[in-house]
Protein backbone atom coordinates (compact mmCIF):
# COMPACT_ATOMS: atom_id res chain seq x y z
CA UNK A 1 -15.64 -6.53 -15.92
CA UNK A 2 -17.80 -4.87 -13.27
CA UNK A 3 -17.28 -7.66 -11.20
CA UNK A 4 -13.96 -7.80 -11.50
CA UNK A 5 -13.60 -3.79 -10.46
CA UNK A 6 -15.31 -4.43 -7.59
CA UNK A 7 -13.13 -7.12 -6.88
CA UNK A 8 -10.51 -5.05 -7.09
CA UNK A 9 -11.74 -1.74 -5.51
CA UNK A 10 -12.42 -3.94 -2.39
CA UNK A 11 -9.05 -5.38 -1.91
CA UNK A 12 -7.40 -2.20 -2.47
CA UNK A 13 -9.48 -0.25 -0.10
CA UNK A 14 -8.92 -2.54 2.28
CA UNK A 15 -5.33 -2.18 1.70
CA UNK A 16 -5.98 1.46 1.66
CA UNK A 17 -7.03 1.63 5.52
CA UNK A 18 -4.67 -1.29 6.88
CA UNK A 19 -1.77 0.46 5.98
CA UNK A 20 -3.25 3.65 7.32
CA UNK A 21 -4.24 1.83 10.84
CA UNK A 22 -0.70 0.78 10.74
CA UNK A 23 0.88 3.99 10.15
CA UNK A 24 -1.61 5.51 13.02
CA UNK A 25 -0.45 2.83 15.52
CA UNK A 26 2.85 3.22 15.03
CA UNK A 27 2.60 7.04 15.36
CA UNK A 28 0.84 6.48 18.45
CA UNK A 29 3.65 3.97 19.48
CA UNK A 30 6.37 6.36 18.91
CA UNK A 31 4.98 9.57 20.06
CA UNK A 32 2.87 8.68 23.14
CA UNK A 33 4.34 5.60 24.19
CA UNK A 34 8.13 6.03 23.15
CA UNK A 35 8.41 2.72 21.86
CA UNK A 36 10.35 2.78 18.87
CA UNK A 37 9.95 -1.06 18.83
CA UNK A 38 6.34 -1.36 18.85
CA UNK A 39 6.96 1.39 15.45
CA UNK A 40 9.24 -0.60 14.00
CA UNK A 41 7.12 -3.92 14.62
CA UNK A 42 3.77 -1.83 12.90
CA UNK A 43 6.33 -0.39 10.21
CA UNK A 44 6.73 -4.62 9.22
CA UNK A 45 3.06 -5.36 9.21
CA UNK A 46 2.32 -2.58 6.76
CA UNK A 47 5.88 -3.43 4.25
CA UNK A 48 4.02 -6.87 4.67
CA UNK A 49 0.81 -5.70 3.22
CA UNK A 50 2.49 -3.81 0.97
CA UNK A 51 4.40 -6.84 -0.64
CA UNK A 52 1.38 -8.83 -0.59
CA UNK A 53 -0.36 -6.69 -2.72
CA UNK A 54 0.20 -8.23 -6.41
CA UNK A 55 -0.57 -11.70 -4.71
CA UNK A 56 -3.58 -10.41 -3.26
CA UNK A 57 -5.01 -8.00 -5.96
CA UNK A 58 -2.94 -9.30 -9.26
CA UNK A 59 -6.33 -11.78 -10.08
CA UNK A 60 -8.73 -9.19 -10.02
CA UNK A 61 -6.52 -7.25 -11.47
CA UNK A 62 -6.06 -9.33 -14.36
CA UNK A 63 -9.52 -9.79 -15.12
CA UNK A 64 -10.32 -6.19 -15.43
CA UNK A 65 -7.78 -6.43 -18.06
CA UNK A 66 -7.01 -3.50 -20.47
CA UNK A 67 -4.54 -0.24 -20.40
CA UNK A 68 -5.69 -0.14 -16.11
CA UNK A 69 -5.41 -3.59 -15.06
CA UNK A 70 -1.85 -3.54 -16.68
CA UNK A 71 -1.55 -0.01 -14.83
CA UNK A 72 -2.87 -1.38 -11.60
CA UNK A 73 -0.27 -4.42 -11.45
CA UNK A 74 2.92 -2.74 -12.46
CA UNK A 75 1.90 0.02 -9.87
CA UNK A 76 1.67 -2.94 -7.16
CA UNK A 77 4.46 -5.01 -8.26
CA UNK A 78 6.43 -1.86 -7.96
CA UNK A 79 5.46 -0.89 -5.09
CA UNK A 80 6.01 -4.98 -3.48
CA UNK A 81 9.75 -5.04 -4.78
CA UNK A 82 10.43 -1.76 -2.89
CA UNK A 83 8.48 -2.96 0.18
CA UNK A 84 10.84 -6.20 -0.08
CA UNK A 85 13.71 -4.69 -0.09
CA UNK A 86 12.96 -2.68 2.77
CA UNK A 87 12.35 -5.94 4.87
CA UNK A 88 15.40 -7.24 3.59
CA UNK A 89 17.42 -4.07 4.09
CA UNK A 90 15.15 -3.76 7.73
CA UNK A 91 15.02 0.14 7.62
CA UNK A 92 12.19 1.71 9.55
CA UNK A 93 12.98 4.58 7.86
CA UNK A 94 12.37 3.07 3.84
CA UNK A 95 9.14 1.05 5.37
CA UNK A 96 7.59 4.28 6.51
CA UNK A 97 8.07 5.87 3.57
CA UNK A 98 6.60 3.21 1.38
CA UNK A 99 3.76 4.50 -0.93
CA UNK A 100 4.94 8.23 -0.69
CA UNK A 101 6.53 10.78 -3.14
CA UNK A 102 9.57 12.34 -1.84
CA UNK A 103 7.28 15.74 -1.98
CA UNK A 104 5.00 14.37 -0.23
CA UNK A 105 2.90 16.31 2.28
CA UNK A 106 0.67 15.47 5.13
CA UNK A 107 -3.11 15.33 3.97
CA UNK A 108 -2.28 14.46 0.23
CA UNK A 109 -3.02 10.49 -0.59
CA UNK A 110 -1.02 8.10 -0.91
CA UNK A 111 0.37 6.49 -4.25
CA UNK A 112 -2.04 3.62 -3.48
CA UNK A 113 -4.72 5.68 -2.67
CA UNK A 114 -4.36 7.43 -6.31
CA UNK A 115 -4.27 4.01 -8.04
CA UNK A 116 -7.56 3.24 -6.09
CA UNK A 117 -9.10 6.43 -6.97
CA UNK A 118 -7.75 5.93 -11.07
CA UNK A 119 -9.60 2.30 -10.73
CA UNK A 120 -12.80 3.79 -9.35
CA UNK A 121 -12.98 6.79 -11.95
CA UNK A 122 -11.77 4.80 -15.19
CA UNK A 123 -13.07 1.35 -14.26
């Protein structure tokens, strides 16, 4: 099972800070450069990662088993469907608001983040 948190606290991290170089780049193309494009073009890459996520972590997932793998997947398939339907719908707007309460404030982590930090304090 330890092997299999690792696993899993690896992919997620990494998850964890390509979404957040995403989000920074497309900041940075918006607000210094103007180019809503280039925000809307990082805004994709990070839905993509989003939707990816049960592909990429659902194994691991899986073999940690129990009341948090369960947790762990329904978070990320949850999270994938709404990152699908904000490709299909094409909103900038839903994409950068993927993984975030509506109460959101700056500083506090994301709903990924919080699933990584429940996996490396219960698993």
């Amino acid at each position: 099972m330890q092997d299999a948190k690792s696993r899993l606290v690896d992919i997620l991290e990494n998850a964890v800070n390509e979404i957040a170089r995403c989000e920074a780049e497309a900041e940075k193309a918006v607000n210094v450069h103007g180019d809503q494009a280039g925000f809307e073009q990082w805004m994709v890459e990070k839905t993509e990662i989003v939707a990816g996520l049960p592909e990429e972590a659902g194994e691991a997932a899986r073999a940690l088993g129990g009341e948090l793998g369960d947790y762990v997947l329904e978070r990320l398939e949850t999270y994938a469907a709404s990152a699908e339907t904000a490709l299909e719908i094409n909103s900038p707007f839903y994409m950068s608001a993927l993984l975030y309460p509506s109460t959101h404030e700056p500083g506090q982590p994301s709903n990924l983040e919080r699933v990584l930090e429940r996996v490396r304090r219960e698993g």
